[in-house]
N, C-alpha and C. Protein backbone atom coordinates (compact mmCIF):
# COMPACT_ATOMS: atom_id res chain seq x y z
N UNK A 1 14.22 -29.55 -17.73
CA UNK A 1 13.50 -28.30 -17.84
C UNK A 1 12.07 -28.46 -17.29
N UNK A 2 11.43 -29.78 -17.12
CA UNK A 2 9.98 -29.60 -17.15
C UNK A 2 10.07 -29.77 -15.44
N UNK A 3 10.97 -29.73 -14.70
CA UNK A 3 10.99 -30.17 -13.58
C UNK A 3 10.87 -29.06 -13.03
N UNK A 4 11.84 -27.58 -13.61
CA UNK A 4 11.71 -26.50 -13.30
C UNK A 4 10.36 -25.97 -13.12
N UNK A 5 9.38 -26.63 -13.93
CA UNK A 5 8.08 -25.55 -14.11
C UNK A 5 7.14 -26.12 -13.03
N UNK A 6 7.49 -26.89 -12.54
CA UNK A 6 6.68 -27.14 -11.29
C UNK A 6 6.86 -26.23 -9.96
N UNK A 7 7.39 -25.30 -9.75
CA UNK A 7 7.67 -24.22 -9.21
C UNK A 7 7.06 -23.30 -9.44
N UNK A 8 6.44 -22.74 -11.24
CA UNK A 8 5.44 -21.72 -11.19
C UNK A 8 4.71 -22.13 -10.51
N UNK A 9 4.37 -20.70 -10.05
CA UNK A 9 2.62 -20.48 -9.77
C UNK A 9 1.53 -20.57 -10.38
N UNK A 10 0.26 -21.07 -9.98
CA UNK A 10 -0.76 -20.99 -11.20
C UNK A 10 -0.96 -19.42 -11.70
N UNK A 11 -1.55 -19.83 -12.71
CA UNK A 11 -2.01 -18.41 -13.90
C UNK A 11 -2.32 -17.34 -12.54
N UNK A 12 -3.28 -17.91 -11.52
CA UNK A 12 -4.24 -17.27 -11.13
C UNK A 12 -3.67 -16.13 -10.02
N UNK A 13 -2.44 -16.92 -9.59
CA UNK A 13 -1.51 -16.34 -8.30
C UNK A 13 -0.93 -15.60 -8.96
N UNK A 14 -0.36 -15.80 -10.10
CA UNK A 14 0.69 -15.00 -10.85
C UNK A 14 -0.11 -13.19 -11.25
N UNK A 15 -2.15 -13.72 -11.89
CA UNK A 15 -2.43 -12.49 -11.67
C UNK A 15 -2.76 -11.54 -10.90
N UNK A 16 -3.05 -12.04 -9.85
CA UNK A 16 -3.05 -11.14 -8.36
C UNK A 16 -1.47 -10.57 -7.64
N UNK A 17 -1.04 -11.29 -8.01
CA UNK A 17 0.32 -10.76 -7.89
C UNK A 17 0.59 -9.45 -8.77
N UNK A 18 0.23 -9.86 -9.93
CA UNK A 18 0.51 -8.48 -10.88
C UNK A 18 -0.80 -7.92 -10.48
N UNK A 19 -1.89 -7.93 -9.84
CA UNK A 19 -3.15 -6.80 -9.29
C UNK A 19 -2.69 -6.47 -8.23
N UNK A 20 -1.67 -6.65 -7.39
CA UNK A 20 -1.26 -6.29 -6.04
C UNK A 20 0.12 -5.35 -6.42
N UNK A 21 1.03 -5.99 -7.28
CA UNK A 21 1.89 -4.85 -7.59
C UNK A 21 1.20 -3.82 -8.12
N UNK A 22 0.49 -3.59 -9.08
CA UNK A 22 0.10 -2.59 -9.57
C UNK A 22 -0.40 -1.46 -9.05
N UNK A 23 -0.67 -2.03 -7.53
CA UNK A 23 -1.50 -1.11 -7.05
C UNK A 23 -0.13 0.24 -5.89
N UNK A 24 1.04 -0.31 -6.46
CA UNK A 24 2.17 0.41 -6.18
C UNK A 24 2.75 1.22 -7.12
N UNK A 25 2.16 0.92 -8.38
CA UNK A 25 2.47 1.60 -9.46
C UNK A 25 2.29 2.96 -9.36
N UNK A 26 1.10 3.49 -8.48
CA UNK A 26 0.94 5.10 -8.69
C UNK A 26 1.76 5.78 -7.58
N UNK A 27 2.13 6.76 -7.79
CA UNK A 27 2.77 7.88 -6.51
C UNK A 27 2.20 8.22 -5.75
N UNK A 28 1.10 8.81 -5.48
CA UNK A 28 0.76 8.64 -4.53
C UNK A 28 0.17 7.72 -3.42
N UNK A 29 -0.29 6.60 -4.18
CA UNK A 29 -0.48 5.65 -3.12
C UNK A 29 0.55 4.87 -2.36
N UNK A 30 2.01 4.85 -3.12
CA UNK A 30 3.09 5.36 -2.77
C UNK A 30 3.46 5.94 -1.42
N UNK A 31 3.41 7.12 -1.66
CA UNK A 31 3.73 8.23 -0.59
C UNK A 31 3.01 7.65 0.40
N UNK A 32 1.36 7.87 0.27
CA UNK A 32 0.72 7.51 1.55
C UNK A 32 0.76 6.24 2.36
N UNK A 33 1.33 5.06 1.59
CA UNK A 33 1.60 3.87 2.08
C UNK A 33 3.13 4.19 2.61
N UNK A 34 3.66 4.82 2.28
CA UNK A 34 4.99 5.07 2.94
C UNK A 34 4.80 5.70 4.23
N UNK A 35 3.73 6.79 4.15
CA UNK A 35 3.60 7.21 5.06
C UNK A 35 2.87 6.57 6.66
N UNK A 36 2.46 5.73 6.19
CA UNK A 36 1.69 4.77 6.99
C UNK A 36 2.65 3.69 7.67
N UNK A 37 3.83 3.22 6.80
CA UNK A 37 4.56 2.56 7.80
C UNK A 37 5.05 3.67 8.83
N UNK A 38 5.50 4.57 8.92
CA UNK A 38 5.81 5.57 9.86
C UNK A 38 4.51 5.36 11.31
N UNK A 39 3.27 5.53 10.72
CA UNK A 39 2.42 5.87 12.16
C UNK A 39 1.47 6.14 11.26
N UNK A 40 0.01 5.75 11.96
CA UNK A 40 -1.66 5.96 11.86
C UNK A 40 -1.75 7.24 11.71
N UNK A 41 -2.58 7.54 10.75
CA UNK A 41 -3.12 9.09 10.42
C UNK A 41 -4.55 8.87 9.68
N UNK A 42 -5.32 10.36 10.22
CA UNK A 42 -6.47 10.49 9.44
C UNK A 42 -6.10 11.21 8.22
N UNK A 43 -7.10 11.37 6.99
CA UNK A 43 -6.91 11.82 5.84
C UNK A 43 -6.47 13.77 6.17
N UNK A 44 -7.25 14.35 7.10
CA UNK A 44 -6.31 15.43 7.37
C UNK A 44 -4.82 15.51 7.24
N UNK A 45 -5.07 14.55 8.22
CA UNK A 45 -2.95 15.03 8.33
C UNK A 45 -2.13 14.10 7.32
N UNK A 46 -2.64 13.08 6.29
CA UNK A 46 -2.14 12.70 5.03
C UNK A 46 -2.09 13.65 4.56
N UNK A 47 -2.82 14.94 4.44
CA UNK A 47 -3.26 15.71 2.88
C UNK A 47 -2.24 16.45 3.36
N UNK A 48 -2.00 16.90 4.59
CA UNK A 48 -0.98 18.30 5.42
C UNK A 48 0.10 17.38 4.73
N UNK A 49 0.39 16.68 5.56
CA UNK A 49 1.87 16.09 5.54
C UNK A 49 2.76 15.61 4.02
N UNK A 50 1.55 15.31 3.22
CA UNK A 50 1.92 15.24 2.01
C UNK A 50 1.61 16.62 0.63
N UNK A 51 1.18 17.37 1.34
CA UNK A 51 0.77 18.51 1.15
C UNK A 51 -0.16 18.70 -0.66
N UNK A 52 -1.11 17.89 -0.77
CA UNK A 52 -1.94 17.30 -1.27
C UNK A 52 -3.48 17.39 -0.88
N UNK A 53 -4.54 17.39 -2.01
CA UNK A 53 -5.83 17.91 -1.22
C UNK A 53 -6.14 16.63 -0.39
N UNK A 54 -7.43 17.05 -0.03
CA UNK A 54 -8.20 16.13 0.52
C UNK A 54 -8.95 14.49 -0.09
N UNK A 55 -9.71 15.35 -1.13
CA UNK A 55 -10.32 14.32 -2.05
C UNK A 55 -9.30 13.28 -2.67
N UNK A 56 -8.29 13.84 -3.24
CA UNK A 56 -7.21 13.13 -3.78
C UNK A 56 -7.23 11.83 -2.64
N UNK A 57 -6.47 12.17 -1.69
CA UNK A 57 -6.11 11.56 -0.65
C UNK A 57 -7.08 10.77 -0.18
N UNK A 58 -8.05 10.93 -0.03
CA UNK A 58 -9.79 10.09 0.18
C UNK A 58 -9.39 8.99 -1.13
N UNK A 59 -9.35 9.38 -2.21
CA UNK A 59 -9.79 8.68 -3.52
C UNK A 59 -8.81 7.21 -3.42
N UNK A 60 -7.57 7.84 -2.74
CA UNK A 60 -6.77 6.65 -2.68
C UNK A 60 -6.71 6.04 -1.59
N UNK A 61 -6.96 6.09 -0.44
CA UNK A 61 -6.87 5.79 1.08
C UNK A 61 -8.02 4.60 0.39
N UNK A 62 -8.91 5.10 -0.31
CA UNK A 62 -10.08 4.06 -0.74
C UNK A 62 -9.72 3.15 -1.47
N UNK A 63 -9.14 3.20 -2.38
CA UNK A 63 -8.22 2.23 -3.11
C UNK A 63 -7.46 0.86 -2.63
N UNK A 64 -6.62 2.03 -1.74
CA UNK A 64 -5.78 1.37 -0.99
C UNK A 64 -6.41 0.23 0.34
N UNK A 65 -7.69 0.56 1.01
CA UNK A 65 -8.59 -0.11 1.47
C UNK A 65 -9.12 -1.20 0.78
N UNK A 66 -9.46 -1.06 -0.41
CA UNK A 66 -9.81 -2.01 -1.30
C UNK A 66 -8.87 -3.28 -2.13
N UNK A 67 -7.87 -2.68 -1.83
CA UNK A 67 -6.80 -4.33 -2.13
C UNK A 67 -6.72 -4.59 -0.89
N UNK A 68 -6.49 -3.86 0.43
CA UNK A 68 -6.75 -4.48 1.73
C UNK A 68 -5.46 -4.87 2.03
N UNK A 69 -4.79 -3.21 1.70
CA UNK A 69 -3.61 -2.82 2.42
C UNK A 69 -3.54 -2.04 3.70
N UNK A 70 -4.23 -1.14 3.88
CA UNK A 70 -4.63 -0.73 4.72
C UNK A 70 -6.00 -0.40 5.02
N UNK A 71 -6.32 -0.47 6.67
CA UNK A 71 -7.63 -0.44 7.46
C UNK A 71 -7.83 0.75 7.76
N UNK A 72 -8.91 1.24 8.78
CA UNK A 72 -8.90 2.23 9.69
C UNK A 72 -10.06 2.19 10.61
N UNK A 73 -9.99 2.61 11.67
CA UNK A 73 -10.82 3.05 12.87
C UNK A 73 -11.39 4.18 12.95
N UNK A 74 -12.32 4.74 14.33
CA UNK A 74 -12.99 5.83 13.87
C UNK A 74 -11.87 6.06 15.49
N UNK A 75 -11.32 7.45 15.23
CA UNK A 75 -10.72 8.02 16.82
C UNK A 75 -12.27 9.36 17.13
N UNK A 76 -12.41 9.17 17.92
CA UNK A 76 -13.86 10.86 18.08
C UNK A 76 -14.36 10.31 16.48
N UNK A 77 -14.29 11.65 15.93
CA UNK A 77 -15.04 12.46 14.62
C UNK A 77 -14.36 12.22 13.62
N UNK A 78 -12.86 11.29 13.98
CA UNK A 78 -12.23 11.47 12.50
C UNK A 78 -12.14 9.97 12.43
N UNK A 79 -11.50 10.10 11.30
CA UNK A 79 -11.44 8.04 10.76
C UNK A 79 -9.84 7.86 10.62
N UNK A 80 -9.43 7.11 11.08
CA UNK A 80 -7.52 7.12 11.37
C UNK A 80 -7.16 5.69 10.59
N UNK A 81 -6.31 5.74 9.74
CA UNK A 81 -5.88 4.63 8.55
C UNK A 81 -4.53 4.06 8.81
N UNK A 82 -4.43 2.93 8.90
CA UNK A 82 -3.32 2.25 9.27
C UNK A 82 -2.97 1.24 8.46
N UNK A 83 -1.68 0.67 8.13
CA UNK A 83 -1.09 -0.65 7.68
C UNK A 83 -1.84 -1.64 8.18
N UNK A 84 -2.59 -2.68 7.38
CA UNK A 84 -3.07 -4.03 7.63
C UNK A 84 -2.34 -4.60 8.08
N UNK A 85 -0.42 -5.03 7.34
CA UNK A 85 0.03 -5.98 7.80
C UNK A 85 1.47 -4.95 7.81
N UNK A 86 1.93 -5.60 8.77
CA UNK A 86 3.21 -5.18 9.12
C UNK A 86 4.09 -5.65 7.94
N UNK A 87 4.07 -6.61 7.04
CA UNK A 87 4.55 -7.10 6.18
C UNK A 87 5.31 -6.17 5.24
N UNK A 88 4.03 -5.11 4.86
CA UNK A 88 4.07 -4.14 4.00
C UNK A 88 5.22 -3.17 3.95
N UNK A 89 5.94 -3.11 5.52
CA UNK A 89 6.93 -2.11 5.62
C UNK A 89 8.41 -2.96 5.43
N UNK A 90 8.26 -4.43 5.18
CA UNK A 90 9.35 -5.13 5.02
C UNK A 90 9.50 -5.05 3.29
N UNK A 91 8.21 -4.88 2.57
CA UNK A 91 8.28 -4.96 1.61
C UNK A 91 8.62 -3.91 0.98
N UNK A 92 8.82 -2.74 1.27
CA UNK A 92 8.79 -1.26 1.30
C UNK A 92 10.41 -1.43 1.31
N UNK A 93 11.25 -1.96 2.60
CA UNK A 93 12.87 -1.65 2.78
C UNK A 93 12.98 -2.50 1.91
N UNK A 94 12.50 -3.46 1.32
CA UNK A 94 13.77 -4.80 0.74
C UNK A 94 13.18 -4.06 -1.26
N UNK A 95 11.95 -2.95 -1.42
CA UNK A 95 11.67 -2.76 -2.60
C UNK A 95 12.80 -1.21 -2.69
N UNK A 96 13.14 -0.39 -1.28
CA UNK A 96 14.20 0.75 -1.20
C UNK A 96 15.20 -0.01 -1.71
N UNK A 97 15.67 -1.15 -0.77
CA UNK A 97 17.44 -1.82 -0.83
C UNK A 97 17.86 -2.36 -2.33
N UNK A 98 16.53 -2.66 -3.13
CA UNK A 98 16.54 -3.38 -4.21
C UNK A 98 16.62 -2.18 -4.86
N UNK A 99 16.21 -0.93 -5.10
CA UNK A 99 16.48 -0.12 -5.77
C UNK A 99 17.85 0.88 -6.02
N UNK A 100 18.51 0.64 -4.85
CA UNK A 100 19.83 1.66 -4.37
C UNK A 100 20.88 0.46 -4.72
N UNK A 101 20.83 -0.70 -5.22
CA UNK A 101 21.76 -1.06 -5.73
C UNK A 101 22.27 -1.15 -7.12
């Protein structure tokens, strides 16, 4: 048995792990991270497309910037938000496939 536990992770990985899931816990950051593996958008066409205000959508795009899931650029006048890591959309099908079974 003690051979097994050399395989955990420290305390410390284990809690960022649970600060990184969590941050999937809400619906809408959800949606908009879903929406982001699809293709780059400014907070306009998040709020259209998810048909949701603005601020909302700001409040979490910020969030979501802040675990440093997703980035963004300035295109002209607007600010356009994208997936950091491509990773995210693998984690997205294998968290769908894990659910539909």
């Amino acid at each position: 048995m003690g051979e097994d536990l050399c395989y955990l992770p420290p305390e410390e990985t284990t809690n960022e792990l649970a600060d990184f899931f969590a941050t999937f816990a809400d619906p809408t950051r959800m949606r908009i991270l879903t929406l982001l593996t699809i293709g780059d958008y400014c907070v306009n066409d998040v709020s259209d497309l998810l048909g949701m205000n603005q601020s909302t959508i700001s409040h979490q795009l910020q969030k979501l910037r802040k675990k440093r899931l997703i980035d963004c650029h300035k295109s002209g006048k607007k600010t356009v938000y994208f997936l950091r890591n491509e990773k995210i959309n693998d984690l997205f099908l294998q968290a769908v496939l894990a659910t539909e079974q």
